[in-house]
Protein backbone atom coordinates (compact mmCIF):
# COMPACT_ATOMS: atom_id res chain seq x y z
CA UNK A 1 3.90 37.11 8.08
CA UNK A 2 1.57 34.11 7.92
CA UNK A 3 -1.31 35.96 6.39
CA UNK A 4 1.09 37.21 3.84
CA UNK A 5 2.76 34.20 2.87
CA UNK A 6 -0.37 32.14 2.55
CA UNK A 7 -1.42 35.00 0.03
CA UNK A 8 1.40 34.03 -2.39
CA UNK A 9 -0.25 32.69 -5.71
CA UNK A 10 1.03 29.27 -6.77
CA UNK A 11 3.54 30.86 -9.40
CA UNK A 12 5.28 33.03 -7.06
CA UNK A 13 6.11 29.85 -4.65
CA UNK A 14 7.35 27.92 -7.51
CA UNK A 15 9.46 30.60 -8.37
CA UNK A 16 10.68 31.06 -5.15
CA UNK A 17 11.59 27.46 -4.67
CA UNK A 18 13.20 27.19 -8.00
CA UNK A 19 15.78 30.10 -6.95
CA UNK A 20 16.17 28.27 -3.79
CA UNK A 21 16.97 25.13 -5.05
CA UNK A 22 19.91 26.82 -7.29
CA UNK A 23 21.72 29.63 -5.08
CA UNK A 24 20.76 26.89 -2.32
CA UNK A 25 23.29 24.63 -3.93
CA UNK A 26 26.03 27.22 -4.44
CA UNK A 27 25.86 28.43 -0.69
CA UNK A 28 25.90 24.72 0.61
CA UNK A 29 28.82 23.32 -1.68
CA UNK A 30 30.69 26.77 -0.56
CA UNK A 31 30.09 26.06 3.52
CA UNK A 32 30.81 22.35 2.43
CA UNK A 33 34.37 23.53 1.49
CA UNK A 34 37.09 21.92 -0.07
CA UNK A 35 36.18 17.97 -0.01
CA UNK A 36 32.73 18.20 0.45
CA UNK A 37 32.41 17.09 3.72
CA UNK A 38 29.36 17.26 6.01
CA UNK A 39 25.65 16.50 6.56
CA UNK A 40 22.80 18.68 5.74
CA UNK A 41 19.60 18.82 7.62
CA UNK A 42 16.42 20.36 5.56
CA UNK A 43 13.02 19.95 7.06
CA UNK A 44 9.87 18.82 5.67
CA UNK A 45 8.47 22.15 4.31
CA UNK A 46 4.42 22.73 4.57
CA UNK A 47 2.42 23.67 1.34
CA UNK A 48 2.46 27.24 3.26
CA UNK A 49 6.23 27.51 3.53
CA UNK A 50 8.58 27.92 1.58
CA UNK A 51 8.99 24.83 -0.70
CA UNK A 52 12.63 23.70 0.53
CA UNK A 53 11.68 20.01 -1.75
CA UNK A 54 14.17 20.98 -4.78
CA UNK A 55 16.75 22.50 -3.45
CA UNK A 56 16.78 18.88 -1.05
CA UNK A 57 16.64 16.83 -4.60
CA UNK A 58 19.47 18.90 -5.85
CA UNK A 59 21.82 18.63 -2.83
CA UNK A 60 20.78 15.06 -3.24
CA UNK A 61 21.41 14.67 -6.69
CA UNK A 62 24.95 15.89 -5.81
CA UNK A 63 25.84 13.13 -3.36
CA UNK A 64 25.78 15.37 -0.63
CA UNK A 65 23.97 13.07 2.77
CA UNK A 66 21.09 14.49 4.07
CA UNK A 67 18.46 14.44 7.08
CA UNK A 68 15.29 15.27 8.24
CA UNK A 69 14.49 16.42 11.71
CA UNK A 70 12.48 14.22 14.04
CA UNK A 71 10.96 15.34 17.24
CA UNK A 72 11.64 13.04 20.06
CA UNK A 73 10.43 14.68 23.29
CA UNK A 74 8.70 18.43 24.01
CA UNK A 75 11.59 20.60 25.25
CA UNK A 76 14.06 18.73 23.73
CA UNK A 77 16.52 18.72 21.14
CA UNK A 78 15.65 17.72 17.73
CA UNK A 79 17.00 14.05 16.43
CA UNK A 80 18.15 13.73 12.79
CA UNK A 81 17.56 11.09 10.85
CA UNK A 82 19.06 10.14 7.57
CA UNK A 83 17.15 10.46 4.36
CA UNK A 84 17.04 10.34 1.14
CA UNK A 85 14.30 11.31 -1.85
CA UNK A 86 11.90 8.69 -2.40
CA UNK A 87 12.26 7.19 1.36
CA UNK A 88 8.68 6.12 3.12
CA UNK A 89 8.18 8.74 5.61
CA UNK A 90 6.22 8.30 9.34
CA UNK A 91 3.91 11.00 10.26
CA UNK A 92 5.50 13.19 13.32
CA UNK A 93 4.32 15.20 16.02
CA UNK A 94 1.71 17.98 14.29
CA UNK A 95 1.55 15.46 11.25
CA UNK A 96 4.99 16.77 9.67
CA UNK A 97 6.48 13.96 7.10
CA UNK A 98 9.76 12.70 9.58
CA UNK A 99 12.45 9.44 8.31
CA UNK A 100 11.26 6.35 9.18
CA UNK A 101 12.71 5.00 13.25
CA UNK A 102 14.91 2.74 11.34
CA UNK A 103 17.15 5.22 9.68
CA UNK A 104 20.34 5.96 11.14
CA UNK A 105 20.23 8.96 13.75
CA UNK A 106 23.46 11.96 11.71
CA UNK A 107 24.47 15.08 13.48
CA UNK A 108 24.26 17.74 11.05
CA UNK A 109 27.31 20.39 10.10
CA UNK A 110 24.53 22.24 8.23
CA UNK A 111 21.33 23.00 9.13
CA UNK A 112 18.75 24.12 7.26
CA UNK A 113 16.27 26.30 9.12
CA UNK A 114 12.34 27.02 8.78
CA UNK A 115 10.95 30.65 9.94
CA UNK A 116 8.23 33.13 9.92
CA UNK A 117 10.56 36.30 9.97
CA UNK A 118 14.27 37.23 10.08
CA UNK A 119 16.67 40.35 10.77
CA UNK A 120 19.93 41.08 9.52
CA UNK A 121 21.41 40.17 12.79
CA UNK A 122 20.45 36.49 12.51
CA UNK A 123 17.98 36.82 14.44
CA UNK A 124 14.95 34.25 13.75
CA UNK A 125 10.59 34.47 14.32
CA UNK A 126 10.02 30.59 14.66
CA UNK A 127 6.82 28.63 15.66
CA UNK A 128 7.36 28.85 19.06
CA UNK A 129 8.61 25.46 20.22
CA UNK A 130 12.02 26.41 20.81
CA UNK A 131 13.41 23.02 18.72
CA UNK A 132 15.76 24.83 16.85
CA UNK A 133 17.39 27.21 19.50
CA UNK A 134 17.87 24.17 21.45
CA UNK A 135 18.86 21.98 19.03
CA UNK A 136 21.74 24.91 17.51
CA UNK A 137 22.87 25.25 21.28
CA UNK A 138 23.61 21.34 21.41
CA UNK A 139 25.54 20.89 17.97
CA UNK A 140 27.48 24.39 18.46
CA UNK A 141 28.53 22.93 21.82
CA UNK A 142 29.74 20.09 19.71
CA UNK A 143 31.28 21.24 16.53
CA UNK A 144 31.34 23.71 14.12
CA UNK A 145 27.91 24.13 12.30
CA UNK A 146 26.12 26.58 10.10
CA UNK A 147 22.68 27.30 10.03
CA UNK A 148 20.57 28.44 7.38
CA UNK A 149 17.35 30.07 7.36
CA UNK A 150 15.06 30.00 4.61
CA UNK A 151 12.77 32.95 3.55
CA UNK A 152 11.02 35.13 1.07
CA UNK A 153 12.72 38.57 1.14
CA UNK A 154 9.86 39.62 2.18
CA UNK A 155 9.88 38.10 5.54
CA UNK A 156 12.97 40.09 6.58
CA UNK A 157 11.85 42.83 9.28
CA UNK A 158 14.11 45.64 11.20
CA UNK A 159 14.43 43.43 14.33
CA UNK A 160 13.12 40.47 15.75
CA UNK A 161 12.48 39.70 18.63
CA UNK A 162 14.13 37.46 20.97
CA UNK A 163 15.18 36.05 24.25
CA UNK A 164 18.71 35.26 25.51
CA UNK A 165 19.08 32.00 25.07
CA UNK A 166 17.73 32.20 21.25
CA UNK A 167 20.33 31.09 18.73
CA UNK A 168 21.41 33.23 15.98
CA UNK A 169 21.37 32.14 12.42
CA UNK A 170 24.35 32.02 10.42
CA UNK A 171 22.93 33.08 7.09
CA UNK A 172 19.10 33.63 5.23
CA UNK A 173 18.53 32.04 1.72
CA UNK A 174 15.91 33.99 0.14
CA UNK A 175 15.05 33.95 -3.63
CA UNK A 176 17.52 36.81 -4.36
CA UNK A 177 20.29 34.67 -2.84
CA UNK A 178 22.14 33.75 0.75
CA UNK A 179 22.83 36.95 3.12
CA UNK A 180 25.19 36.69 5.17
CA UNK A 181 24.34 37.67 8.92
CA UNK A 182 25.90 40.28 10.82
CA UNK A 183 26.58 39.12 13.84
CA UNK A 184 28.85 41.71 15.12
CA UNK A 185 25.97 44.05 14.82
CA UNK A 186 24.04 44.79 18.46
CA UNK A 187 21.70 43.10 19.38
CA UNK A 188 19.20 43.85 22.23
CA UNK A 189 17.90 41.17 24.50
CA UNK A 190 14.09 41.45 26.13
């Protein structure tokens, strides 16, 4: 998935994001409900990933309060931080762009999700650090949440794999639009 991502030519990835940023919108301001309530965490996006940057403007632009994800300890959960676009940014663990220590610390009711590859089960091919699956198993011992992976429809495979304590994703907005994931489908465990 890696090599076939970082093989996208500039105009596909703008396109990408650009359909992002607008059935990103509609899908958030739908889990949002009535009243509009609730953060949303995005993540800063690499210049191989999908480019999650306009669809963060546009929630933005709509009022809606956002974070970024900070990581505080190895093995831990992830910390949120609010931010806005425009905001001075620190340099995080594995140089990602984080808010700065002195923004306030939200707990997101939507999360917005990197990944390498998905199924149609929810299932989700991260980077390995577990930050996510941790941090999911935290806030849905909390609250409600909703968790949103974002992906090329490309990176959608038959089945991921996974491990039992991996948390599912809720839905997968590609550039065709959010899919909703089965998770009353089986699932196997390895």
């Amino acid at each position: 998935m890696r090599a076939w991502r970082d093989g996208l030519d500039g105009a596909a990835k703008v396109r990408a994001a650009q359909a992002i940023a607008e059935c990103g919108m509609a899908l958030v301001e739908k889990l949002r409900g009535p009243g509009g309530r609730g953060v949303v965490s995005g993540f800063a996006s690499l210049p191989e990933e999908l480019n999650i940057w306009p669809l963060l403007r546009r929630l933005a632009g709509a009022g809606i309060p956002l974070a970024l994800p900070v990581v505080a300890k190895k093995g831990e959960p992830l910390v949120f931080r609010a931010w806005t676009p425009g905001d001075a940014m620190s340099k995080g663990v594995w140089d990602i762009p984080e808010p700065k220590a002195d923004k306030p610390t939200l707990e997101p009711d939507i999360l917005l999700v990197p990944l390498l590859a998905f199924d149609a089960v929810g299932r989700r091919l991260g980077y390995g650090g577990g930050f996510y699956d941790r941090t999911l198993a935290r806030l849905r011992a909390m609250k409600p949440i909703a968790a949103i992976g974002l992906a090329y429809d490309e990176q959608r495979v038959n089945a991921v794999p996974h491990l039992n304590y991996d948390q599912r994703l809720d839905w997968v907005l590609t550039p065709s639009g959010p899919i909703r994931c089965q998770h009353d489908a089986p699932a196997v465990s390895r």
